[in-house]
Structure formats: C-alpha cells, structure tokens
Protein backbone atom coordinates (compact mmCIF):
# COMPACT_ATOMS: atom_id res chain seq x y z
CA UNK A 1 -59.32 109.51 -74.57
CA UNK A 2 -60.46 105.72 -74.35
CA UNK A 3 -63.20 105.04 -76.60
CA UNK A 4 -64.33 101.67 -78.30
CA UNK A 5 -65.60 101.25 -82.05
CA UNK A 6 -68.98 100.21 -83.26
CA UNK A 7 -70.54 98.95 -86.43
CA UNK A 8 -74.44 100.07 -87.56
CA UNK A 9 -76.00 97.63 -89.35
CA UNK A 10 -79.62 97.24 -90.58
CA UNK A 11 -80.79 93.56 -90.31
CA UNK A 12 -84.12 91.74 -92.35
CA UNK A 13 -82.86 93.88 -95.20
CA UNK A 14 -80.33 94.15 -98.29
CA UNK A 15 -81.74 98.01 -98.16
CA UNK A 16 -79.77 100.62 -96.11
CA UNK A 17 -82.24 102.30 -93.63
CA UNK A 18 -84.91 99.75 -94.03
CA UNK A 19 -85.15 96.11 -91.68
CA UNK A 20 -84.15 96.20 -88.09
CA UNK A 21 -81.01 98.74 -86.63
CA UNK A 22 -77.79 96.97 -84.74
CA UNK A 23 -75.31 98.19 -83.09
CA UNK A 24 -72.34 95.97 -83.22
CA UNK A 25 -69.31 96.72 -80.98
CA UNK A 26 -66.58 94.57 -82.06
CA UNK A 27 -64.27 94.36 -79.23
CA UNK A 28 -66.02 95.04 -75.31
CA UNK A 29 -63.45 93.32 -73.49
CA UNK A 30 -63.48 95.61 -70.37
CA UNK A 31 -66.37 97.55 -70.63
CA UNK A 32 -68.84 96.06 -67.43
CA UNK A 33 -72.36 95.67 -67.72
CA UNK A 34 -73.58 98.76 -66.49
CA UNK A 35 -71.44 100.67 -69.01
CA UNK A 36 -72.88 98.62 -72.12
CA UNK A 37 -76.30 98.93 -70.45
CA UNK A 38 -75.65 103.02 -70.71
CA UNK A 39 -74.16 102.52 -74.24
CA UNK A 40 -77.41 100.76 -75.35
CA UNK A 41 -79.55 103.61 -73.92
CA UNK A 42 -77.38 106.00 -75.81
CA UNK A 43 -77.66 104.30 -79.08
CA UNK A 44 -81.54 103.59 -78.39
CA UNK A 45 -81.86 100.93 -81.09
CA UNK A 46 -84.41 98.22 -79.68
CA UNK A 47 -80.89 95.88 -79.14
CA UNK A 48 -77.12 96.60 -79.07
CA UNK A 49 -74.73 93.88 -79.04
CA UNK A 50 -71.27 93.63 -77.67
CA UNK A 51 -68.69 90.80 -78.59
CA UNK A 52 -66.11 88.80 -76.26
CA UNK A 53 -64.07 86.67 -76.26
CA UNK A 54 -65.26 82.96 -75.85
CA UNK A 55 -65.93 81.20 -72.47
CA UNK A 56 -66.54 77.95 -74.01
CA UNK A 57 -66.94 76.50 -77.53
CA UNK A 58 -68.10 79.38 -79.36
CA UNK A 59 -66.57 81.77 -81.27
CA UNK A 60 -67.43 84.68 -79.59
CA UNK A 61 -69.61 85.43 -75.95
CA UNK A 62 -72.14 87.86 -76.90
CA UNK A 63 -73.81 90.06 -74.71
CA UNK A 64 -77.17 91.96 -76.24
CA UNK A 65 -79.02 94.81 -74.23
CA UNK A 66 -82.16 97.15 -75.60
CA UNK A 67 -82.30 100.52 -74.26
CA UNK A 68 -84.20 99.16 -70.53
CA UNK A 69 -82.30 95.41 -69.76
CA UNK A 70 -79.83 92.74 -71.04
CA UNK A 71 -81.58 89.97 -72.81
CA UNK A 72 -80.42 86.42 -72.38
CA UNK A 73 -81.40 85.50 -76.69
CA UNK A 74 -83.28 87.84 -79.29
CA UNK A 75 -83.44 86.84 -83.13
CA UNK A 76 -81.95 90.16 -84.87
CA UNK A 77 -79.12 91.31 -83.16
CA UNK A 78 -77.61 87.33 -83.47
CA UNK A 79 -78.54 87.34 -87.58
CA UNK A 80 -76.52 90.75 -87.29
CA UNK A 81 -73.97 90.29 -85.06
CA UNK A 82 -72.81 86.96 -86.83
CA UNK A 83 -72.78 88.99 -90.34
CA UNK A 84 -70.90 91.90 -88.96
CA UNK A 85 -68.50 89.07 -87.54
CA UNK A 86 -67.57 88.06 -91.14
CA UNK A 87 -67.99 91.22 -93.05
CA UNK A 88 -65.30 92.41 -90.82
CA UNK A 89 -63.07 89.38 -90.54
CA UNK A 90 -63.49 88.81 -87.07
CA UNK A 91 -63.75 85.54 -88.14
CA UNK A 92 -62.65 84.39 -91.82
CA UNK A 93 -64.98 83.47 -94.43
CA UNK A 94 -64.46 79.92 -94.75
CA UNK A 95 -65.83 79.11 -98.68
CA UNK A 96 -69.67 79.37 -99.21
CA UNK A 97 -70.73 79.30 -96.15
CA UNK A 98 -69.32 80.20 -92.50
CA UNK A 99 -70.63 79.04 -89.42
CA UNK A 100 -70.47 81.50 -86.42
CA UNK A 101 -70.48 80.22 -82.99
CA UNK A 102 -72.02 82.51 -80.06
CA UNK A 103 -72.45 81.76 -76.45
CA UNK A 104 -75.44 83.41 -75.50
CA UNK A 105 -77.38 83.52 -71.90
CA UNK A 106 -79.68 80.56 -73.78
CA UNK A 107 -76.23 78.34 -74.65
CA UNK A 108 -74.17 78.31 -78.24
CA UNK A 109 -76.24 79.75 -81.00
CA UNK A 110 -74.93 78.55 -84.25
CA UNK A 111 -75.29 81.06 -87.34
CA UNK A 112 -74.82 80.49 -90.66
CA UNK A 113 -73.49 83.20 -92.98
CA UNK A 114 -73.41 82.64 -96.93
CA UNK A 115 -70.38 83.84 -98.65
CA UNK A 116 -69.93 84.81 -102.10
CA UNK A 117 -66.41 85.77 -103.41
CA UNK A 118 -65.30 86.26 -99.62
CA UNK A 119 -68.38 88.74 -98.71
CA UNK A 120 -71.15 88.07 -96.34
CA UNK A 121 -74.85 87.66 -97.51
CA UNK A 122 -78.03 85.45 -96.13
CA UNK A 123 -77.55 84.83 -92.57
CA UNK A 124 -78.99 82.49 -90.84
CA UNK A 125 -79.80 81.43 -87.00
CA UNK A 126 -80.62 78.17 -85.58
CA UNK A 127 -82.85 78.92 -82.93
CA UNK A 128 -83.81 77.11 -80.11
CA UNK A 129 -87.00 74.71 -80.22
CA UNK A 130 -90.00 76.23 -79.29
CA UNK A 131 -92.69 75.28 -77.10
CA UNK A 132 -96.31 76.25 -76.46
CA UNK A 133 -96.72 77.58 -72.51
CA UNK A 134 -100.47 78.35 -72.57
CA UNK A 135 -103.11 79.92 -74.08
CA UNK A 136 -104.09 83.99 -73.64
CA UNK A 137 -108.45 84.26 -73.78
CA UNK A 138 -108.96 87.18 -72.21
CA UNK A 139 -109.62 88.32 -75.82
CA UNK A 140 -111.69 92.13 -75.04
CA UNK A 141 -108.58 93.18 -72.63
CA UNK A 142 -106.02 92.33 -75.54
CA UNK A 143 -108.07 94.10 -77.59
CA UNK A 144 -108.33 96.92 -76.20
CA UNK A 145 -104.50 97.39 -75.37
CA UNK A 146 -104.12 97.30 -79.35
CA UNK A 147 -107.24 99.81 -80.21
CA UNK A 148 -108.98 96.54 -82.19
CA UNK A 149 -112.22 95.04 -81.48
CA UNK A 150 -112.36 91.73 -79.82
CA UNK A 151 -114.23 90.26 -82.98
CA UNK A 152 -111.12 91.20 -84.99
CA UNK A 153 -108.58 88.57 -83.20
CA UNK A 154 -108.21 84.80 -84.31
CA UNK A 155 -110.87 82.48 -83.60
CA UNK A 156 -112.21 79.15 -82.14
CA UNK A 157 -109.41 77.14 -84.48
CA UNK A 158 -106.53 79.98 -83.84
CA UNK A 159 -106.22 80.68 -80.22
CA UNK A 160 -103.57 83.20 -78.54
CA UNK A 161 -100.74 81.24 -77.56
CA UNK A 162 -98.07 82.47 -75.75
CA UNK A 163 -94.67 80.16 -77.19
CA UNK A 164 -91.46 79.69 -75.31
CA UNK A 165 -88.09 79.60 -77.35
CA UNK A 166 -85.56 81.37 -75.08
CA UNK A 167 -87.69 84.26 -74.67
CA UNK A 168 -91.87 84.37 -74.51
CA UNK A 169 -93.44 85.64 -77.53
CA UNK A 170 -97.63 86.02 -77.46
CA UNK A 171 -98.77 84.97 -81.39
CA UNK A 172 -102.06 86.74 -81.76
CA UNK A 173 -103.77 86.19 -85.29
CA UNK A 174 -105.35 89.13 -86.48
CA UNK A 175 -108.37 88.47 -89.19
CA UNK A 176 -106.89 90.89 -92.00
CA UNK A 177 -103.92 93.22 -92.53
CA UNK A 178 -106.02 96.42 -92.26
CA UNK A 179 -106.53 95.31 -88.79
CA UNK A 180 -102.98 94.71 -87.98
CA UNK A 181 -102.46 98.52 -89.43
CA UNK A 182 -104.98 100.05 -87.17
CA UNK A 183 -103.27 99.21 -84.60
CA UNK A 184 -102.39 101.60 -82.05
CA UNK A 185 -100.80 100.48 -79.02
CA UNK A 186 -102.08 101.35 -75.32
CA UNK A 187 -98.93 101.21 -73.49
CA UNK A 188 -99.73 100.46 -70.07
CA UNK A 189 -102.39 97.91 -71.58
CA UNK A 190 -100.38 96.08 -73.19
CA UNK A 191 -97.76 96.55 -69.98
CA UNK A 192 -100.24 95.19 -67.55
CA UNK A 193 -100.55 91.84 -70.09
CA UNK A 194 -96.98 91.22 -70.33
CA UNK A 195 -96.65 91.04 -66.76
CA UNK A 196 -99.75 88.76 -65.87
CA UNK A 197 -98.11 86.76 -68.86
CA UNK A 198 -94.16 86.40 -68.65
CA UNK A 199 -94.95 87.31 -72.73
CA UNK A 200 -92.10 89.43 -73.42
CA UNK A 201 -92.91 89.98 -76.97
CA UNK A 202 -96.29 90.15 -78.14
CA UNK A 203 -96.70 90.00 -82.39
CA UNK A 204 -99.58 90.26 -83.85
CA UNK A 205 -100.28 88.37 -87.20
CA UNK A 206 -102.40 88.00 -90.78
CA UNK A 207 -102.25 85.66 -93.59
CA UNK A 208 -102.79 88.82 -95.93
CA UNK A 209 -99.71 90.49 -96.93
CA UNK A 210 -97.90 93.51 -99.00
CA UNK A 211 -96.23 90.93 -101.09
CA UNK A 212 -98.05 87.73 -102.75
CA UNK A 213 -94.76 85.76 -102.45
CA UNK A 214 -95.13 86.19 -98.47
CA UNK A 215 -97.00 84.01 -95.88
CA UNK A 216 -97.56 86.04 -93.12
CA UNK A 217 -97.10 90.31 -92.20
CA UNK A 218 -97.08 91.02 -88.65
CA UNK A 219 -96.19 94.01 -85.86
CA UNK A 220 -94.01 93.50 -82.51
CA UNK A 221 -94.33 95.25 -79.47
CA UNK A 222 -92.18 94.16 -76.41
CA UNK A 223 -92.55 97.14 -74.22
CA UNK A 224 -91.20 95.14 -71.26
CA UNK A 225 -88.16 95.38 -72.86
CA UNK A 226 -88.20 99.47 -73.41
CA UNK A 227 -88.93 98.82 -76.96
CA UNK A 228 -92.15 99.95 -78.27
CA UNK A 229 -92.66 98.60 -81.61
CA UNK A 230 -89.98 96.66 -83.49
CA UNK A 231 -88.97 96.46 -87.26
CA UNK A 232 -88.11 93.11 -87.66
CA UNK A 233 -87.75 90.21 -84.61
CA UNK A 234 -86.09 87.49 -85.54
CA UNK A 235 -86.64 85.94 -81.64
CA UNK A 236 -90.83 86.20 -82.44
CA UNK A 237 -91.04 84.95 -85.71
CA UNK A 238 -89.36 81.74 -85.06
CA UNK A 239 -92.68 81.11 -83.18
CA UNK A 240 -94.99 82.83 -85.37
CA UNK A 241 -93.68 79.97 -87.94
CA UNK A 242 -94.32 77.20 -85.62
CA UNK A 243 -97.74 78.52 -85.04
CA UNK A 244 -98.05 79.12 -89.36
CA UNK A 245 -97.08 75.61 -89.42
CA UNK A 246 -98.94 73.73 -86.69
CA UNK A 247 -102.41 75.39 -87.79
CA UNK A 248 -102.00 74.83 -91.13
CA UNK A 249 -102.00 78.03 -92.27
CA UNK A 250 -99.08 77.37 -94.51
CA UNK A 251 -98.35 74.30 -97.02
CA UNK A 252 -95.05 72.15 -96.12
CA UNK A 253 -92.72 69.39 -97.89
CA UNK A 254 -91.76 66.55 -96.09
CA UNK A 255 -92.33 68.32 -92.80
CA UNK A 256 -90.48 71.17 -93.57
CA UNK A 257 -92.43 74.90 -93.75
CA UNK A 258 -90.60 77.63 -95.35
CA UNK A 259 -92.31 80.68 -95.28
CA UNK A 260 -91.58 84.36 -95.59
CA UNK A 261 -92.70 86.82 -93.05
CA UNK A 262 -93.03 90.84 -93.54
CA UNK A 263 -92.55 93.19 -90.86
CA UNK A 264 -91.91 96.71 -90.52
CA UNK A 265 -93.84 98.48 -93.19
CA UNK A 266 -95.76 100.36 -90.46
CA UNK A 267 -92.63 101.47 -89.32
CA UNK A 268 -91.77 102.75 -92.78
CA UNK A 269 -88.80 99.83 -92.25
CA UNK A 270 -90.14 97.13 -94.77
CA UNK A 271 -88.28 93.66 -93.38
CA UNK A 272 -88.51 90.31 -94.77
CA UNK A 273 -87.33 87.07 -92.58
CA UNK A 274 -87.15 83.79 -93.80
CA UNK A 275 -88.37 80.94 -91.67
CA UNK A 276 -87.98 77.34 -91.91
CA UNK A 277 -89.59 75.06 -89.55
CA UNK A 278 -88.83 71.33 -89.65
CA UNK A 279 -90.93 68.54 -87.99
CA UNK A 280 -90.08 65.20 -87.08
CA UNK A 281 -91.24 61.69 -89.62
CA UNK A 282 -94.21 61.82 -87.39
CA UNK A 283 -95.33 65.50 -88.10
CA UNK A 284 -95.75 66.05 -84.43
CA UNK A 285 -92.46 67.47 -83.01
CA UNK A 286 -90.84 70.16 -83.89
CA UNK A 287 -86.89 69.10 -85.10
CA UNK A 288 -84.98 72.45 -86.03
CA UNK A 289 -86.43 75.99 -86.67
CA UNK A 290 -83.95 78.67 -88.77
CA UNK A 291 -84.78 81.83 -89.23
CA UNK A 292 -82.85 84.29 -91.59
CA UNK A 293 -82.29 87.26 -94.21
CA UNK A 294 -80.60 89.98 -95.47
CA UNK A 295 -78.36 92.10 -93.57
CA UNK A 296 -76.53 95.24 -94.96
CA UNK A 297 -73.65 97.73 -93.16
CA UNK A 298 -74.85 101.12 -92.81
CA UNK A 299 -72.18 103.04 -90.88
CA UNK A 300 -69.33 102.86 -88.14
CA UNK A 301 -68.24 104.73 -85.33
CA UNK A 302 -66.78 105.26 -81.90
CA UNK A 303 -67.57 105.74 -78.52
CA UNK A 304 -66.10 107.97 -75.85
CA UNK A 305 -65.87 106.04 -72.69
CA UNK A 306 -64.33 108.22 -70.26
C-alpha cells in the first residue's frame, strides 16, 4: 500500500489546538497536482502544504492548496512549513537562527526560524512588499455581506483599501471590536465582492483588542478560496500592518512598526502574529515587511494513496 506521511501543526500559536491548522507533507515527490488538490480537500484545513525538492535556489519548492485551489503565496502555511522543516531536520538547525529557503509561485520566500538548544521556535517570513491597488466605497453593500451597518466601517481618514502583496487582501477598519464580533458573514455577499474586486482575502480590523499589549484584532474571510473564516493569516496581516502603519494608527522607531495582531478568538483559536513593517529614511516607501509567531506540532500521520 503506497501512502505518504504528514505532519499537523498549529501555526500563530505555542498552544496545541489554538492558532491556524497545517498540514505539512514532508516528501510529495510524485504525487501530481490533482492528487494534492484531493489530499487538501480531505484534510479540509484552510491550506495544506506539500514539499519538493528545489528547482532553483531554495531549499525546498513548496506547493500550498486550501480545500477549493492551489495558491501561488499565503502567510501561515510558509511560517509553518519552514518550522516543520527544522523541527524535523529536513534541514539542520544551523545555531540561533536558520534560514529556510522556499520557491513559491511568488519567487524564493526566505523564513527565519529561531533555534534554541537545536529546537525550532519564532518563525519568521519575509514577505513580499505590498502595494495599495485601489480603494473599495461601496460601503452599504460591504456592509451588508458582514451583517454590520454601514456607519460601523472606517471613515473619511480610513478608507477600504484593497493591498497587493502576492495575493489581494481588502483591509476594512471596523470602529470597535464588538463590531468585528457581530459579524456574521453573508456568503454569496461577500462572494459577489471578491469577484468585482480580485480581493481574495477580505479582513476586517479594530484598534480595540483582547489583550492591551496588542495593536490590532481582526477576522478573515477568503471564501474565494473555499475557506470561510480563517484563524490566523499570515498573507493578510502583512497588509493590515502596512495599513496600521501608513495611517498612523500605530507608533514606530526609526521607521520601523512592530505591532502585534490577534486573530482567531471568534473561532475559539486565539492567534497572535507579529508584524514588523520597515520604511525607507524618507518614511514614504515601504523597505521590508516580516511577519511571524509561534508555531507548535500537534500530530503526524499518513496517507493512503492508492
């Protein structure tokens, strides 16, 4: 019986069965895209990842799928993937901190994964730059594919955007974190605005949080991508800190934000990412954004293939 092993791990977190699930499957060499696309509908976690071997300078070609489609980037499943990598010595831990190449449908993806005593802990992506595509103002129809009132979304000074960084995330600013709890998603709403945007992603946003050492809490929905909501996105909140950052609704040093983002406590899957967005000496461009956290193994397995 030819089957192929897997590893579960739960990303955004150092809590088993909290943050965002993974499945990892070490070694896909052979398996063809239709099979991993069945494999990722029989896991149903919003992404499953398979590894390769390299095509070019990476360490690994990575392939990630959700339950619908393959993904060319997405923020978790990388932060994950590049953990599981280390944790089991796919790739040795090289002192405090190993960098993980992966060649992704976006280009190389470098992660960085700090080791203690030869075991993985904060991991770390560089993601690519983001850019603002337009803005969303159709403000009552958004509003009423989330169940909110239109009065209840930014404002004049925060606007929709919709932000490109390897995949399109809509940042929508929500006026308080009961709001962003009462939300309950209309489905083919919020369908029919992903595909009059290109917005794969759409996270919703409030300066109030759970925790007073955080900056933002937010919900993701990217049913486009045959995920409904999402415990922790590490692809959206790359973004959601450029936006934090550009509308000053977080202090920086030197042009560099750090700020901590909750997700998931809806989902009764508290996550916390860590995002640091970097400017250039002029404060206008955005130089590097990282986003990060906790990742802890929760099981293994195998599949039957045949």
């Amino acid at each position: 019986m030819i089957s192929t092993r897997f590893v579960i791990a739960d990303v955004f977190t150092a809590t088993r069965f909290c943050g965002n699930q993974l499945a990892v499957f070490t070694s896909a060499q052979g398996i063809d895209s239709a099979t991993m696309q069945e494999i990722a509908r029989e896991m149903n976690y919003s992404e499953t990842t398979f590894l390769l071997p390299p095509e070019s300078d990476g360490d690994f070609r990575l392939r990630i799928f959700t339950p619908g489609k393959e993904l060319p980037f997405a923020g978790h499943p990388i932060v994950g993937t590049a953990f599981v990598i280390v944790s089991e010595e796919l790739k040795p831990a090289d002192g405090s901190l190993t960098t993980v190449k992966l060649e992704t449908n976006v280009g190389v993806i470098n992660v960085e994964v700090a080791t203690v005593s030869g075991r993985p802990g904060r991991t770390t992506m560089n993601q690519p730059l983001p850019k603002v595509v337009s803005v969303y103002s159709d403000l009552k129809k958004l509003a009423s594919a989330l169940s909110i009132n239109a009065n209840e979304i930014g404002g004049e000074d925060l606007p929709v955007e919709i932000i490109y960084n390897g995949l399109t995330v809509m940042v929508v600013p929500a006026k308080s974190i009961e709001t962003v709890r009462r939300i309950r998603p209309n489905t083919s709403e919020l369908e029919d605005i992903v595909k009059a945007t290109n917005a794969e992603t759409i996270l919703i946003f409030t300066t109030e949080t759970e925790f007073p050492t955080s900056h933002s809490h937010s919900r993701v929905f990217a049913p486009g991508a045959g995920v409904g909501e999402d415990p922790a996105t590490g692809s959206a909140n790359g973004p959601l800190g450029y936006y934090l950052a550009r509308h000053g609704l977080v202090n920086g040093v030197h042009n560099r934000f750090s700020i901590v983002s909750e997700q998931g406590f809806e989902m009764k899957r508290p996550s916390l990412l860590y995002i640091d967005v970097v400017f250039e000496p002029d404060g206008k461009d955005v130089k590097k954004v990282l986003v990060g956290g906790d990742v802890v193994v929760s099981g293994k397995g195998e599949i039957f293939l045949d």
